[in-house]
Protein backbone atom coordinates (compact mmCIF):
# COMPACT_ATOMS: atom_id res chain seq x y z
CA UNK A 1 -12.64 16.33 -11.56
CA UNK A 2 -15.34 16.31 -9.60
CA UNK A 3 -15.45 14.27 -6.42
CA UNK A 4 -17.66 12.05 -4.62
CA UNK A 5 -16.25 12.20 -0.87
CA UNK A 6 -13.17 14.85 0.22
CA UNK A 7 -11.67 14.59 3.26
CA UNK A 8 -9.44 17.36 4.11
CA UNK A 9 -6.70 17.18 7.35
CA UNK A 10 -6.35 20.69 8.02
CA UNK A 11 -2.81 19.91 10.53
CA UNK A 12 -1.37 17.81 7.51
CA UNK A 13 -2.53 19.61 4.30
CA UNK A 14 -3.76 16.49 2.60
CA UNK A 15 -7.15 15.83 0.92
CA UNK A 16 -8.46 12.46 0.46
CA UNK A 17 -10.66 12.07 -2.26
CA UNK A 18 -13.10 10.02 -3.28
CA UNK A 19 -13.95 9.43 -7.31
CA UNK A 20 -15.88 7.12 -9.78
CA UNK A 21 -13.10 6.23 -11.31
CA UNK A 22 -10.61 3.24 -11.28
CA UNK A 23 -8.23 4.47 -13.87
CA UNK A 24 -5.96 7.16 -11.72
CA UNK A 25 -2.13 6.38 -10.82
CA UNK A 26 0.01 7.95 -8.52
CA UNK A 27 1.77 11.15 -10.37
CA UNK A 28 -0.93 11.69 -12.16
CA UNK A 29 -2.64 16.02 -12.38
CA UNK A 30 -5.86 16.16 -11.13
CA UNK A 31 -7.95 19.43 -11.22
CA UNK A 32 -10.40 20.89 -8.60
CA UNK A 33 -13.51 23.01 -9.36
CA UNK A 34 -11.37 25.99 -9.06
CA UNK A 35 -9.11 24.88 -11.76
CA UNK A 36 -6.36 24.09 -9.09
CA UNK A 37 -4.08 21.90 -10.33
CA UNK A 38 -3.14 18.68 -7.99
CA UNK A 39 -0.96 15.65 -8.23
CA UNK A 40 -2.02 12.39 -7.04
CA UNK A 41 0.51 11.07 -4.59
CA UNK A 42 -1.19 8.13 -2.88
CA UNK A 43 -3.63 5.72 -3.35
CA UNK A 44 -6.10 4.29 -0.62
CA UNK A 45 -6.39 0.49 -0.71
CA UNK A 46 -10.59 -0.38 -0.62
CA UNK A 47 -11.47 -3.86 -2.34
CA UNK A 48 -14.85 -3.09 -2.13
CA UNK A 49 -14.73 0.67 -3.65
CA UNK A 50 -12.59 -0.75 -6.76
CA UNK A 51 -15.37 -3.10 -7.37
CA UNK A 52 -17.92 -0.58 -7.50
CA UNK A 53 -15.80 1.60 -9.83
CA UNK A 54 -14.64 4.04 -6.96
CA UNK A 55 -11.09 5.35 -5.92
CA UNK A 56 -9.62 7.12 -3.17
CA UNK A 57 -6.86 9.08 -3.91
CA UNK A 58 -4.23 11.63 -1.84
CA UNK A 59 -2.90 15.19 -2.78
CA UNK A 60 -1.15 17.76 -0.83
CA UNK A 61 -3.62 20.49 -0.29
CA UNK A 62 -7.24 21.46 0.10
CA UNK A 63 -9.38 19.83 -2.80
CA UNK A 64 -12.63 21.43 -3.31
């Protein structure tokens, strides 16, 4: 998948990550570049970013 925006908290292991796409649910697998499989546990709320087509989403681990 590829991403618009990641975030990555180093002290937490969690990668926020920004797509162009509205259509992503907690649970689901996403994949890196690397073929690293993630899963989606989180969604960030952002009116504005849903209405443009863009998500921000939360995995464990560093999303590249």
């Amino acid at each position: 998948m590829k991403a618009i925006d990641v975030l990555y908290l180093e002290s937490e292991d969690i990668s926020c990550i920004t797509i162009q796409r509205t259509d992503i649910v907690a649970g689901q697998k996403i994949i890196d570049k690397n073929d690293t499989t993630f899963e989606v546990y989180g969604l960030v709320p952002n009116g504005r970013g849903l209405l443009n087509g863009i998500s921000s989403l939360l995995v464990h681990g560093k999303f590249d």
